[in-house]
PDB file of N, CA and C in Angstrom:
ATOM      1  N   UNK A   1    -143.239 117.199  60.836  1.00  0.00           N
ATOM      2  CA  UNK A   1    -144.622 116.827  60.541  1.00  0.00           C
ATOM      3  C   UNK A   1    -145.492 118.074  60.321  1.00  0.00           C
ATOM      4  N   UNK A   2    -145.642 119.224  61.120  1.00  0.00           N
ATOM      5  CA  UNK A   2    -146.481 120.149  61.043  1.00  0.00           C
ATOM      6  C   UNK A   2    -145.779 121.008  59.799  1.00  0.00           C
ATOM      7  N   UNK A   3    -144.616 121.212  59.167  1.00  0.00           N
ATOM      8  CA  UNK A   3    -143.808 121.696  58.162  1.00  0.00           C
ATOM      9  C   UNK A   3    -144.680 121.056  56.761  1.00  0.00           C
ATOM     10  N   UNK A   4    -145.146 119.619  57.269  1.00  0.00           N
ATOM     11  CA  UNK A   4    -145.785 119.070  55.399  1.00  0.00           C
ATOM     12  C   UNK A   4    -146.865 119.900  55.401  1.00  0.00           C
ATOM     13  N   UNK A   5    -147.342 119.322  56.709  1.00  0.00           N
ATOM     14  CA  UNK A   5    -149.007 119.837  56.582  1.00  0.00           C
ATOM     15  C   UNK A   5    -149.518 121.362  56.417  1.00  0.00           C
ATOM     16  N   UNK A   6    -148.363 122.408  56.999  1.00  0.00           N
ATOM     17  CA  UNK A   6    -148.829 123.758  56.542  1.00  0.00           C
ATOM     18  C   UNK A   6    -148.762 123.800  54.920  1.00  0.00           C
ATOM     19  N   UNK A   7    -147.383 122.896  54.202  1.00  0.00           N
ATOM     20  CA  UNK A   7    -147.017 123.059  53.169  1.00  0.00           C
ATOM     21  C   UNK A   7    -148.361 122.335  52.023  1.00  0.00           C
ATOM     22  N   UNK A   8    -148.694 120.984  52.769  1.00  0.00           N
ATOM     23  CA  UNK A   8    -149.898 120.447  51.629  1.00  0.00           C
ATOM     24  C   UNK A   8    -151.441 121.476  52.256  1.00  0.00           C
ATOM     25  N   UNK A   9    -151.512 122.311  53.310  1.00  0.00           N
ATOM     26  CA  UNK A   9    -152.908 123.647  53.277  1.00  0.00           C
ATOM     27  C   UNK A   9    -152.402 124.517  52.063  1.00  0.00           C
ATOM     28  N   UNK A  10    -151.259 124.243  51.974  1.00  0.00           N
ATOM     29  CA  UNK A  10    -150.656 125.594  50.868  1.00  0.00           C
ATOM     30  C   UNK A  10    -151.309 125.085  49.212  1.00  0.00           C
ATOM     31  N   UNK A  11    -150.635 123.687  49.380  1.00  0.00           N
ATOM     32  CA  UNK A  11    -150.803 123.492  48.065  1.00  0.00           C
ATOM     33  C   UNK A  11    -152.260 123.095  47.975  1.00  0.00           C
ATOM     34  N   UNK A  12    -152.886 122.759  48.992  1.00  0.00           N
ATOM     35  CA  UNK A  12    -154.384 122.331  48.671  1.00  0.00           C
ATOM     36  C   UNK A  12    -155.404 123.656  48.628  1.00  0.00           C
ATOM     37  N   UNK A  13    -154.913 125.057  49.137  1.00  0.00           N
ATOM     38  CA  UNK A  13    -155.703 125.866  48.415  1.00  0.00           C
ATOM     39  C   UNK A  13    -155.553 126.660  47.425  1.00  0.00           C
ATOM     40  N   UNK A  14    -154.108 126.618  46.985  1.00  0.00           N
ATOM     41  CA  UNK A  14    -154.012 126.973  45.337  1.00  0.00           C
ATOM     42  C   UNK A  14    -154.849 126.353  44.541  1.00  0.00           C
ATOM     43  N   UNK A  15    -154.670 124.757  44.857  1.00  0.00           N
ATOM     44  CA  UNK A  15    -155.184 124.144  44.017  1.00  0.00           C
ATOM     45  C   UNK A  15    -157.155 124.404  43.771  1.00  0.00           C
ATOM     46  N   UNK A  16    -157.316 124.641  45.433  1.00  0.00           N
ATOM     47  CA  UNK A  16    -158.967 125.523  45.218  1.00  0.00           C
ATOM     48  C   UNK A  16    -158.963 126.633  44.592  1.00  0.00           C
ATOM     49  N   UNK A  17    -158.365 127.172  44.784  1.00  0.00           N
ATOM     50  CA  UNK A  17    -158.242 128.508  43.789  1.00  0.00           C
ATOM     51  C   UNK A  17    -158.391 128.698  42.146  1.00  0.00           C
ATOM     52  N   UNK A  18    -157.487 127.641  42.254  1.00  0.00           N
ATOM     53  CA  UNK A  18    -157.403 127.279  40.597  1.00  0.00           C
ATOM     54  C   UNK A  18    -159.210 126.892  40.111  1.00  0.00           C
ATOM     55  N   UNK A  19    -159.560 125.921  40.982  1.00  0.00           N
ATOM     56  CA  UNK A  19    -160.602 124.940  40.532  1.00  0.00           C
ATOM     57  C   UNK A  19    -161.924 126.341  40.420  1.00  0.00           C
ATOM     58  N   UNK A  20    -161.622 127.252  41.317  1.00  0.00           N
ATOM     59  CA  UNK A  20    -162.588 128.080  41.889  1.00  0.00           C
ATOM     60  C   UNK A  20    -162.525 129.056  40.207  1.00  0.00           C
ATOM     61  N   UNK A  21    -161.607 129.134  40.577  1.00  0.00           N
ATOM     62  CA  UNK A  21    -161.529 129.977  38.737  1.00  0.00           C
ATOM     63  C   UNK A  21    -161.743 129.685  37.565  1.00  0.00           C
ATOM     64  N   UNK A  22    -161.682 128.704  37.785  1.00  0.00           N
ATOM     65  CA  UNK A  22    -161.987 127.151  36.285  1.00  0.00           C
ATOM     66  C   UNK A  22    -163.444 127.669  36.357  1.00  0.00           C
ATOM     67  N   UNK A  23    -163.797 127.356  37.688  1.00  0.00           N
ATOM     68  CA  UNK A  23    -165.566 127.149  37.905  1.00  0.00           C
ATOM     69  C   UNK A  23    -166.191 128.624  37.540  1.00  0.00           C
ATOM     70  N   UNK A  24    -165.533 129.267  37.857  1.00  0.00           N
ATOM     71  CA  UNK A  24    -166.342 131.151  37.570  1.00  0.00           C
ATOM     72  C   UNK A  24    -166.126 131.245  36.031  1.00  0.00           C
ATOM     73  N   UNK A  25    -165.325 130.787  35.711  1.00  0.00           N
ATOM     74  CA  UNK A  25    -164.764 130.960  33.989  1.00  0.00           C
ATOM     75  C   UNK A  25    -165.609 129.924  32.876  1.00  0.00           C
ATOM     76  N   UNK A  26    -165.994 128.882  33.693  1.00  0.00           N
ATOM     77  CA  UNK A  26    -166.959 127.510  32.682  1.00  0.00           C
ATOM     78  C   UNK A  26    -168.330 128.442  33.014  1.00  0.00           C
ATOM     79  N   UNK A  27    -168.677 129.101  34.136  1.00  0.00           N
ATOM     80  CA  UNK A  27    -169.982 129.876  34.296  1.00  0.00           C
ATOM     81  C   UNK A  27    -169.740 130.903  33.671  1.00  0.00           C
ATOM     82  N   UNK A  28    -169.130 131.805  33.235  1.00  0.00           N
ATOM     83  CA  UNK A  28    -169.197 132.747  32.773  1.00  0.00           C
ATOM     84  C   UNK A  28    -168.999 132.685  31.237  1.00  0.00           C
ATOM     85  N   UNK A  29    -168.451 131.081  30.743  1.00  0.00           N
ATOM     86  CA  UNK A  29    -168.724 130.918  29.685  1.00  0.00           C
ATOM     87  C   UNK A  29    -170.394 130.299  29.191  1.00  0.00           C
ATOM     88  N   UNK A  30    -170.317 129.775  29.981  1.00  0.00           N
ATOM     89  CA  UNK A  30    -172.324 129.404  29.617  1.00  0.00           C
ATOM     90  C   UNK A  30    -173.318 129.902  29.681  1.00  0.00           C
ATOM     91  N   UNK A  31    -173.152 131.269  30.542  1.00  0.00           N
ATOM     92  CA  UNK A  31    -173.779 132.407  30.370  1.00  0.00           C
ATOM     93  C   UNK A  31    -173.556 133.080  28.826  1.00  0.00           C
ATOM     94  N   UNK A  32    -172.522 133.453  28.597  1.00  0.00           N
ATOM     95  CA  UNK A  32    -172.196 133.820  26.954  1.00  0.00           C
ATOM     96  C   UNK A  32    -172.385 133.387  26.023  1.00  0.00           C
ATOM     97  N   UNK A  33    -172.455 131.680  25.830  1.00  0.00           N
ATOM     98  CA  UNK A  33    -172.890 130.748  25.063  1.00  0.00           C
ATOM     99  C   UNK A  33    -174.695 131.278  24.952  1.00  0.00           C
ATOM    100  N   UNK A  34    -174.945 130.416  26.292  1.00  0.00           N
ATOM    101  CA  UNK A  34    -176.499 130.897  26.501  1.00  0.00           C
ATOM    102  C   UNK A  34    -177.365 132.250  25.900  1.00  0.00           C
ATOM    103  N   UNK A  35    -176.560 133.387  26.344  1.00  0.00           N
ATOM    104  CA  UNK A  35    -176.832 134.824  25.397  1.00  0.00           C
ATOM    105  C   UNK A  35    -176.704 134.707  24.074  1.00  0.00           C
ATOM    106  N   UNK A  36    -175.625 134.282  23.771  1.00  0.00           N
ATOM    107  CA  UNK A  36    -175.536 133.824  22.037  1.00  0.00           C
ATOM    108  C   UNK A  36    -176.403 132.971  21.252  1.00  0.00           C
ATOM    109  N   UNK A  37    -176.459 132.382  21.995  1.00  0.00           N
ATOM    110  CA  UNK A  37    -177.736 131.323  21.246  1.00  0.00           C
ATOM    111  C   UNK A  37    -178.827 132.479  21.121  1.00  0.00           C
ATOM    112  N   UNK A  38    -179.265 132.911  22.657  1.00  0.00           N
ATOM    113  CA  UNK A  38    -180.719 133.807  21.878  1.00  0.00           C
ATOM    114  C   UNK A  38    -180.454 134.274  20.947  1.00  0.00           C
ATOM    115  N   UNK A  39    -179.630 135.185  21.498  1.00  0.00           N
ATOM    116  CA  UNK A  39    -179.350 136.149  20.296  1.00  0.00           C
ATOM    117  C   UNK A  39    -179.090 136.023  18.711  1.00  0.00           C
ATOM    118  N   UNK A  40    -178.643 134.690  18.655  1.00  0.00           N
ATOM    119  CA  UNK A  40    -178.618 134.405  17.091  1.00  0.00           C
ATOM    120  C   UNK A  40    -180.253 134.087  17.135  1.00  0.00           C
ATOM    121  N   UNK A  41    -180.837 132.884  18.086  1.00  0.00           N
ATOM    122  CA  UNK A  41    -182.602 132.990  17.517  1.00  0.00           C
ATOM    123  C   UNK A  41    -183.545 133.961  17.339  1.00  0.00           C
ATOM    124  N   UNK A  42    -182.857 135.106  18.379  1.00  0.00           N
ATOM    125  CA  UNK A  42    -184.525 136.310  17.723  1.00  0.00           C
ATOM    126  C   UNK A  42    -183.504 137.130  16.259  1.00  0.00           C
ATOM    127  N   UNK A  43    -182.285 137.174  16.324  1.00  0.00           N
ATOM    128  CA  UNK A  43    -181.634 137.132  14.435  1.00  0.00           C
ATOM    129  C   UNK A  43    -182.379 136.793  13.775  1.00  0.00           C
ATOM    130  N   UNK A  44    -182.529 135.404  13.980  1.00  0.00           N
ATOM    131  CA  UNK A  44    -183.305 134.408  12.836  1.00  0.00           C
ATOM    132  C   UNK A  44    -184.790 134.678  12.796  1.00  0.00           C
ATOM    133  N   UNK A  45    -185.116 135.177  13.957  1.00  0.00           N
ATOM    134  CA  UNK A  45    -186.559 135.351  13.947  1.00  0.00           C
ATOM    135  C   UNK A  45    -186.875 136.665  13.146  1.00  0.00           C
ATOM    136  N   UNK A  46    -185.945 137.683  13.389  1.00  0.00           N
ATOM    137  CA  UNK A  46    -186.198 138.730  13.001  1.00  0.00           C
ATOM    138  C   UNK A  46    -185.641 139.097  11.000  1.00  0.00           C
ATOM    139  N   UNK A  47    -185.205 137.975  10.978  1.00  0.00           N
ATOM    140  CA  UNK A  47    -185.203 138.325   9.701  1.00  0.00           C
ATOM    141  C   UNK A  47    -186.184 137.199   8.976  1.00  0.00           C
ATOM    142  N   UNK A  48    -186.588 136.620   9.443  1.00  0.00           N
ATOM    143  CA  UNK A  48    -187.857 135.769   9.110  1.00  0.00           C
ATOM    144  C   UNK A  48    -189.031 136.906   8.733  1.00  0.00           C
ATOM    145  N   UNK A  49    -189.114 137.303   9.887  1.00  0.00           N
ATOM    146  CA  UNK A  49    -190.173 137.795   9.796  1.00  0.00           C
ATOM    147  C   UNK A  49    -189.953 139.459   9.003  1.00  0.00           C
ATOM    148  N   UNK A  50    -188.560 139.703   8.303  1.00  0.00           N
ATOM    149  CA  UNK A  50    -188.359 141.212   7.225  1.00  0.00           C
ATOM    150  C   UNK A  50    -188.857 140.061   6.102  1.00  0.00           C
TER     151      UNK A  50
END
């Protein structure tokens, strides 16, 4: 009995691990998205206004 349960802490914090990295990686993509967007609008702004 205590043999599953160390074995499913094992697999239940890989599996946080994983999720934890998913989660830093979807944030660190929407941050980049987010920058990109400005950055293409003051583009657009700035060649509006050449």
């Amino acid at each position: 009995m205590a043999g599953t349960k160390r074995r499913y802490k094992r697999v239940a914090s890989r599996r946080l691990n994983m999720w934890l990295s998913l989660y830093r990686h979807s944030i660190v993509h929407a941050l980049l998205a987010m920058r990109y967007m400005v950055d293409s609008k003051s583009l657009e702004r700035t060649i509006r206004c050449e």
